[in-house]
Each structure stands twice: as C-alpha cells, then as structure tokens.
C-alpha atoms as a PDB file:
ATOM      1  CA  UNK A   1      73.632  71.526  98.475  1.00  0.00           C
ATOM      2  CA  UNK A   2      71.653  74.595  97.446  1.00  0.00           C
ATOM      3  CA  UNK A   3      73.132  77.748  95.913  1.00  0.00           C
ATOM      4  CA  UNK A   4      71.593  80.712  97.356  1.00  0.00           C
ATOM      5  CA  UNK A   5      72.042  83.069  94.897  1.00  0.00           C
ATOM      6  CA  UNK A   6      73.205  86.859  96.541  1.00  0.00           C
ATOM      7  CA  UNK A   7      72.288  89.471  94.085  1.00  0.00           C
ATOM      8  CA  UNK A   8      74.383  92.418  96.201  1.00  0.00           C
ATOM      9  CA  UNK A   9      77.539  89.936  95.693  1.00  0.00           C
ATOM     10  CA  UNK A  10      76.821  90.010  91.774  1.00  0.00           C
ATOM     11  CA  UNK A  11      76.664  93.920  91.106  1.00  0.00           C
ATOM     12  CA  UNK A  12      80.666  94.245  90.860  1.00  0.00           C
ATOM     13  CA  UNK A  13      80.470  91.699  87.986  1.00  0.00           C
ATOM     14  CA  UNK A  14      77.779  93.233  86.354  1.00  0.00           C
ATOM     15  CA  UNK A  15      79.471  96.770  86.787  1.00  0.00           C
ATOM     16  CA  UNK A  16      82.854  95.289  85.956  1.00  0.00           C
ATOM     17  CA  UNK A  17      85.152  98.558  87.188  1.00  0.00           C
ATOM     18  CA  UNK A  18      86.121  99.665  90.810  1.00  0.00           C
ATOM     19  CA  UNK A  19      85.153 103.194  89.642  1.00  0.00           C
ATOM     20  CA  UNK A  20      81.592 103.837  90.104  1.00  0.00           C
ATOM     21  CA  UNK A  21      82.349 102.165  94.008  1.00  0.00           C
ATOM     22  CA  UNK A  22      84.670 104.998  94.495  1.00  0.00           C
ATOM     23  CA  UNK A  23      82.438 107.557  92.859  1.00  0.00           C
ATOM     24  CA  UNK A  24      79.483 106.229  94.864  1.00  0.00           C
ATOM     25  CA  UNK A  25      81.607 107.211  98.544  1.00  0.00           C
ATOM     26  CA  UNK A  26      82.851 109.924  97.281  1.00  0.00           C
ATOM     27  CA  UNK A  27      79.271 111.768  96.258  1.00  0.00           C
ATOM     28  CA  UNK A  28      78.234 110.205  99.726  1.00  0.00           C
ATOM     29  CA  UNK A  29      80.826 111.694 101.819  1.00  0.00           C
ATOM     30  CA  UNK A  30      79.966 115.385  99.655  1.00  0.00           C
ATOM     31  CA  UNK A  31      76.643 114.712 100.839  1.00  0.00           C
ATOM     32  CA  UNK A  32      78.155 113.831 104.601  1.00  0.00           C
ATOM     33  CA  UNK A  33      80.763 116.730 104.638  1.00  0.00           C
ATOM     34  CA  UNK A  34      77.199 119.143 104.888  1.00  0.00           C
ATOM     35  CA  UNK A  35      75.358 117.313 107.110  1.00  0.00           C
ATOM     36  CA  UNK A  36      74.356 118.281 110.474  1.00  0.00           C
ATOM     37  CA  UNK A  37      73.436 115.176 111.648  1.00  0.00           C
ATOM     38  CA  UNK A  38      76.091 112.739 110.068  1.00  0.00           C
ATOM     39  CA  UNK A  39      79.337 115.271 110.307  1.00  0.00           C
ATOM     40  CA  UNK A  40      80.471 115.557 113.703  1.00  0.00           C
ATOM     41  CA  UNK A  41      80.561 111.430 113.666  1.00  0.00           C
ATOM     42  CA  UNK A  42      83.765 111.290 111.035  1.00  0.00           C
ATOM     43  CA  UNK A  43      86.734 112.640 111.793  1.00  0.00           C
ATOM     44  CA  UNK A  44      87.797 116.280 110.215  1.00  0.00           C
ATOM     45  CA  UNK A  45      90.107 113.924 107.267  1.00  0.00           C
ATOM     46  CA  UNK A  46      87.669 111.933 105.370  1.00  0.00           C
ATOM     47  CA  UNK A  47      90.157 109.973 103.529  1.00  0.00           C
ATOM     48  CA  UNK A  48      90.440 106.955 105.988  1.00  0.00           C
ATOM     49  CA  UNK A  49      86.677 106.986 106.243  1.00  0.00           C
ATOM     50  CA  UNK A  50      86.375 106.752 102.613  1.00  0.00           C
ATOM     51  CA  UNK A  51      88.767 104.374 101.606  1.00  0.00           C
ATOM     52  CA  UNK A  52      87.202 101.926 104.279  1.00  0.00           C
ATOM     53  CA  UNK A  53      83.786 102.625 102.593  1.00  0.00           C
ATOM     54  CA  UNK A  54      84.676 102.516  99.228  1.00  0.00           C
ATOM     55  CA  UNK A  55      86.731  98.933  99.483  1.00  0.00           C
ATOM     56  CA  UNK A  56      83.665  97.694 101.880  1.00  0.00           C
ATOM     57  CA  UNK A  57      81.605  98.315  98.771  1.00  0.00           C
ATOM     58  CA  UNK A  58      83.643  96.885  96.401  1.00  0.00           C
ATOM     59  CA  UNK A  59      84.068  93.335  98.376  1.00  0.00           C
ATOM     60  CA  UNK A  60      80.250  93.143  99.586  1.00  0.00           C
ATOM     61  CA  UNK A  61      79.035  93.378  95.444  1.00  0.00           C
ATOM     62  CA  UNK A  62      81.612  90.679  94.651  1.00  0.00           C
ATOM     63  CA  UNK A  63      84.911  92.696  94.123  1.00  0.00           C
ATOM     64  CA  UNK A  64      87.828  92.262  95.764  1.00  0.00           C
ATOM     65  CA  UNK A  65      88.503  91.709  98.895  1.00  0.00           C
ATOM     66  CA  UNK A  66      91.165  94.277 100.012  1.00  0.00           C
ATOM     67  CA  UNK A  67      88.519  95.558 103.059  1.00  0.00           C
ATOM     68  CA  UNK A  68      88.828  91.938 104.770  1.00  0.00           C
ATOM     69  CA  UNK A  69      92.079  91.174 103.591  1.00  0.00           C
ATOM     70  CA  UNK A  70      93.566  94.516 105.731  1.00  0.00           C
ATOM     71  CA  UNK A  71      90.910  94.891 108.630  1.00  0.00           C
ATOM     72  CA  UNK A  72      89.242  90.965 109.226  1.00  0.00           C
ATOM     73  CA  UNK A  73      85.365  90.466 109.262  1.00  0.00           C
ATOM     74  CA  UNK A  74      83.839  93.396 108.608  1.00  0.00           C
ATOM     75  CA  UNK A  75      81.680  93.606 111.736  1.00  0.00           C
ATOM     76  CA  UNK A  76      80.330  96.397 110.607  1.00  0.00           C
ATOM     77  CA  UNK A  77      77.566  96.800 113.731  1.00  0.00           C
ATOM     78  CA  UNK A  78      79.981  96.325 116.227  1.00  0.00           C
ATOM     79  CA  UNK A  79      82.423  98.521 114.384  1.00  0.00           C
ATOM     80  CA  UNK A  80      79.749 101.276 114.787  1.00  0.00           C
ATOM     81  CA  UNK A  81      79.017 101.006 117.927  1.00  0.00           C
ATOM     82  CA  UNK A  82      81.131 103.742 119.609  1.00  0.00           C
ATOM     83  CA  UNK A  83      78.382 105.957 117.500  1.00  0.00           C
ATOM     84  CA  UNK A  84      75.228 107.093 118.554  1.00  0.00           C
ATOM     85  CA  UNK A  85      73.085 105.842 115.870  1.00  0.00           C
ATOM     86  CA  UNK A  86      69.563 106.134 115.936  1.00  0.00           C
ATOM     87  CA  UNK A  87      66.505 106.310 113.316  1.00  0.00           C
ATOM     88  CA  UNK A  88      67.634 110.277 112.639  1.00  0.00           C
ATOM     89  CA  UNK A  89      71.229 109.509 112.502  1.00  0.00           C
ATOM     90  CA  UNK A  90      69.874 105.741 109.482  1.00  0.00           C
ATOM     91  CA  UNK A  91      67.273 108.185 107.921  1.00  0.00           C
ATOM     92  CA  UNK A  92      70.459 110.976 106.923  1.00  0.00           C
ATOM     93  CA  UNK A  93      72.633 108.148 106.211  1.00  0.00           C
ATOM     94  CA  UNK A  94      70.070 107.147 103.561  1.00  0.00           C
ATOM     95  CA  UNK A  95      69.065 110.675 102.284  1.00  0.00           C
ATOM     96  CA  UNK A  96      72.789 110.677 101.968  1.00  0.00           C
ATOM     97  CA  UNK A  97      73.190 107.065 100.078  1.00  0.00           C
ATOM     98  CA  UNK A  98      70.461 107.645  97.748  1.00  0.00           C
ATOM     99  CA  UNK A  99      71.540 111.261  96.369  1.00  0.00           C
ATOM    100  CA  UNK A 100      74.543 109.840  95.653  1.00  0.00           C
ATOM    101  CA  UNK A 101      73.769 106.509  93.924  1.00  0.00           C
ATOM    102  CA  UNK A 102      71.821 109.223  91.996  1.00  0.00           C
ATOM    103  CA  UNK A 103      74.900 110.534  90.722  1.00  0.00           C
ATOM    104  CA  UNK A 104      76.606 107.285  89.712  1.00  0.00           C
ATOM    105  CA  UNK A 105      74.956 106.118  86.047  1.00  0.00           C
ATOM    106  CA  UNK A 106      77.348 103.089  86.283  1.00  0.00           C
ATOM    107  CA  UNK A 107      75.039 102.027  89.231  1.00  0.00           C
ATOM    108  CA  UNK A 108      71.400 102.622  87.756  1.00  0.00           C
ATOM    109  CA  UNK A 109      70.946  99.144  86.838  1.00  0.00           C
ATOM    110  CA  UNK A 110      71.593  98.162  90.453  1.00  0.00           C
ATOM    111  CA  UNK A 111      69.216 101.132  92.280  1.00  0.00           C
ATOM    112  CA  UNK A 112      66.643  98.716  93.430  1.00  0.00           C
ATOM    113  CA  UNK A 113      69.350  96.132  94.531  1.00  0.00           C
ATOM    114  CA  UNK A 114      71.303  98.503  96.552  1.00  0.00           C
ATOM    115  CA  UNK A 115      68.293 100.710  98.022  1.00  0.00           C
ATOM    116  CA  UNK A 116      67.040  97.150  99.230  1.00  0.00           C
ATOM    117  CA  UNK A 117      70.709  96.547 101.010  1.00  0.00           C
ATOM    118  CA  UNK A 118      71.068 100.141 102.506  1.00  0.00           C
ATOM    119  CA  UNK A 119      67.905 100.430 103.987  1.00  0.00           C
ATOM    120  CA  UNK A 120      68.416  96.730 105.796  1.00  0.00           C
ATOM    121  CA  UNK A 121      71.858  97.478 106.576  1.00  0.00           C
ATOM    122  CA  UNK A 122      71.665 101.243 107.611  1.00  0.00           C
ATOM    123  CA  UNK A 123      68.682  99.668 110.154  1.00  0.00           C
ATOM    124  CA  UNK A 124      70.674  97.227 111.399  1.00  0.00           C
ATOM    125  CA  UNK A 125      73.118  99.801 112.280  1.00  0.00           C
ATOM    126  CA  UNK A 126      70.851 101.200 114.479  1.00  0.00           C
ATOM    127  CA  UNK A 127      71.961 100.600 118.543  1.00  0.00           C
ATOM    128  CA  UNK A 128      69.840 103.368 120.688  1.00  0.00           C
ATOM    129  CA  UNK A 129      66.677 103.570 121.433  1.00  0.00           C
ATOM    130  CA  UNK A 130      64.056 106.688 120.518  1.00  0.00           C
END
C-alpha cells in the first residue's frame, strides 16, 4: 500500500505548540468582528465559534483531535450550509485568513501550505449560485 503523504496533516508537528492555532482564529475572528460581509453570519459571542475553529485547525494539521472527539466528522460543508455562502461571502473569508496568518510568525513556514488549503476549502464552502 502507498502512503500518500498530507502536508496540511504535518504542520502541527512541524509547529509543535497549540498556540499559534489559537492565535491564528483569534487574529481571524478580529478581522471577522469588522467585517460587513462575514459578521452578521456568527453569533454576537464569538467564543463558541472560535473554539470550534481553533480545535478544527489543530486536528486537520495533525494535532489533536478534541474537534472530532466532541462534535463527530467534521462535515464542515454541510455544517455550513444554513449560511449563505457565495464567492463574496469565500473571497472575505480569505482576505480575512490571510491577514491573519500574517500575524502568526509561528506559521510562516507553512504560508504556502495553508493558503493552498484555504483557498480549496473556503471554495468548497461555497453552496449558492452568483
């Protein structure tokens, strides 16, 4: 059998802390809490929203796996589906992801990695049509 190697699922080792996954959502969601677009899909208490984000981050790069281990398979498009999300709604998701693995130095090594998984996975998040 072939390995396929998964080079998201091999950041946490690299990175080695839970830290810069925490400091990641939380520069996103500072990012989030100002934007017209993104805002009025959370809820007014972000802390749910970023605890789910921060632990989905930390078991997708190889971390632990406290996000599956409370809530199941992530199922992350149909757990988005009650939203609205078009190409405006992915495109300030991204402006959003990138200014704030900006922020996280812990991360730099990774930029091209992650930018590569965002963009695929904030697409696939898309479910309406222009």
């Amino acid at each position: 059998m072939v390995e396929i190697f998964d080079p998201i699922g091999a950041i946490y080792k690299e990175v080695g802390d839970e830290k810069p996954f925490f400091d990641l959502v939380d520069e996103f969601y500072k990012g989030v809490e100002n934007d017209l677009i993104l805002r009025p899909m959370y809820p007014e208490d972000l802390t749910d929203a970023k605890r789910k984000l921060a632990l989905f981050m930390i078991q997708r790069t190889g971390g632990r796996t406290t996000y599956s281990d409370e809530r199941g398979h992530p199922r992350m498009r149909q757990r988005h589906m009650p939203f609205s999300i078009g190409l405006n709604e992915r495109n300030a998701w991204m402006k959003n992801m990138m200014a704030a693995l900006d922020k996280v130095p812990e991360l730099a090594p990774h930029k091209e990695t992650l930018t590569e998984f965002f963009e695929s996975f904030s697409t696939f998040m898309i479910n309406k049509q222009p």
